[in-house]
Protein backbone atom coordinates (compact mmCIF):
# COMPACT_ATOMS: atom_id res chain seq x y z
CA UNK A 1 -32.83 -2.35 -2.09
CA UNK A 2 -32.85 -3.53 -5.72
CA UNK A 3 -35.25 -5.67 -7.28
CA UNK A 4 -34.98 -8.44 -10.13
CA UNK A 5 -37.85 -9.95 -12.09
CA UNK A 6 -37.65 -13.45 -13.42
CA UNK A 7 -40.67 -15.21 -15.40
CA UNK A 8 -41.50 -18.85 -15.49
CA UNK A 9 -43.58 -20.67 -17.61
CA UNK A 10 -46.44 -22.60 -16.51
CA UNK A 11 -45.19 -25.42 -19.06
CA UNK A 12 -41.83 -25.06 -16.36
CA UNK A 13 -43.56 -24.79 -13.21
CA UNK A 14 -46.26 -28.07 -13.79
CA UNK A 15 -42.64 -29.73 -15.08
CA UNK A 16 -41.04 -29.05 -11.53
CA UNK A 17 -43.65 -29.50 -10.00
CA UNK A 18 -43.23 -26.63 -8.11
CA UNK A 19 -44.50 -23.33 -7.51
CA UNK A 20 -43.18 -20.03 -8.38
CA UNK A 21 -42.53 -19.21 -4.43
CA UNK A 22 -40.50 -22.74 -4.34
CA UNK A 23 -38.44 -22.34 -7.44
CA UNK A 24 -37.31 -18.92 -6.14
CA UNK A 25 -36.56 -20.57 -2.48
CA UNK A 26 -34.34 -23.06 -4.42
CA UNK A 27 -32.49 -21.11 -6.48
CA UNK A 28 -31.75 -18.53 -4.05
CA UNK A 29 -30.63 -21.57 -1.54
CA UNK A 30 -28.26 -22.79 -4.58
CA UNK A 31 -26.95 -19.47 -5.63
CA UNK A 32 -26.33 -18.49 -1.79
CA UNK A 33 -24.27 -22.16 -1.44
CA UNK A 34 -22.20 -21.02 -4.66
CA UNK A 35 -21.36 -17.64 -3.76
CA UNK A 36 -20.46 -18.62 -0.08
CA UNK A 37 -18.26 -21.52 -1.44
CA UNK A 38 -16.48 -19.63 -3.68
CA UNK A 39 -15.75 -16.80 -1.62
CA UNK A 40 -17.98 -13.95 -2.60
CA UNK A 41 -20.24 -14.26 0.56
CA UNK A 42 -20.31 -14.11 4.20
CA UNK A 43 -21.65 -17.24 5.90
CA UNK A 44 -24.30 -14.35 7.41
CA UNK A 45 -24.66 -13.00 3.89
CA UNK A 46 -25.38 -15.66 2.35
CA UNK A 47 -27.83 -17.05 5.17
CA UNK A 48 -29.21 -13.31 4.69
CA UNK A 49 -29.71 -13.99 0.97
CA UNK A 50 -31.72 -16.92 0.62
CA UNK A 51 -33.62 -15.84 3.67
CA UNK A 52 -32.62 -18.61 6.32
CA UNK A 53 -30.70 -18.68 9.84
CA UNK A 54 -27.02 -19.13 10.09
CA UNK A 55 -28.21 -22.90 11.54
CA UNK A 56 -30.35 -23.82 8.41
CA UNK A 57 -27.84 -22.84 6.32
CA UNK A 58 -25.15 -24.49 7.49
CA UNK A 59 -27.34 -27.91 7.33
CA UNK A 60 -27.88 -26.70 3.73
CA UNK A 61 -24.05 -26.48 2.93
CA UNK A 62 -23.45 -29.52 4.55
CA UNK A 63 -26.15 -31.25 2.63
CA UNK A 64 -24.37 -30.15 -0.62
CA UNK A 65 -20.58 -31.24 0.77
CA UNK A 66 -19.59 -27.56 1.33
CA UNK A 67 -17.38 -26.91 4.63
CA UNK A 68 -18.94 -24.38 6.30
CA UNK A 69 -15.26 -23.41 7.79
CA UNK A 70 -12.66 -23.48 4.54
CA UNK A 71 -9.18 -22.83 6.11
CA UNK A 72 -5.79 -23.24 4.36
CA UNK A 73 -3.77 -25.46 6.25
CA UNK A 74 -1.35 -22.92 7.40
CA UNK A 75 -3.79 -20.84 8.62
CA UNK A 76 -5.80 -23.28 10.73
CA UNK A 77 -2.12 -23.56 12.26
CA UNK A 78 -1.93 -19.69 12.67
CA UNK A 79 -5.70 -19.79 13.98
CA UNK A 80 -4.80 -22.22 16.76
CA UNK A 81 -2.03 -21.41 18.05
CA UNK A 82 -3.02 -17.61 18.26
CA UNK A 83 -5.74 -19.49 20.41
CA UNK A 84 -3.34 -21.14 22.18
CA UNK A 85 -3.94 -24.39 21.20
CA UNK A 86 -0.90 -25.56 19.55
């Protein structure tokens, strides 16, 4: 495993309001919603990533207006009737 380090000012942290812990939290939360939406991540990944169950996370994407399933149109229609549904 690979770390990264990222420093914070205090002057930053009393302007959030929040502590270092937090500010990580968040920005791992937002990163993991970006990646996920665009593709680069797993819904497990990016749960994995900002440290949360596949549950919390989806309540997280759908707090940000993310579908949590993305399918093309056409293959929704392949999906389902594979399924047997259509």
């Amino acid at each position: 495993m690979q770390q990264a380090a990222i420093s914070f000012s205090d002057d930053l942290l009393l302007s959030l309001n929040m502590t270092v812990n937090e500010v990580v939290s968040s920005m791992r939360k937002e990163y993991a919603a970006r990646m996920y939406q665009e593709g680069k991540l797993t819904l497990g990944q990016a749960a994995e990533f900002c440290g949360v169950c596949l549950y919390d996370f989806t309540v997280l994407l759908a707090a940000q207006d993310i579908p949590v399933i993305n399918y093309e149109p056409e293959e929704l229609d392949r999906e389902l009737e594979s399924i047997g549904v259509l």
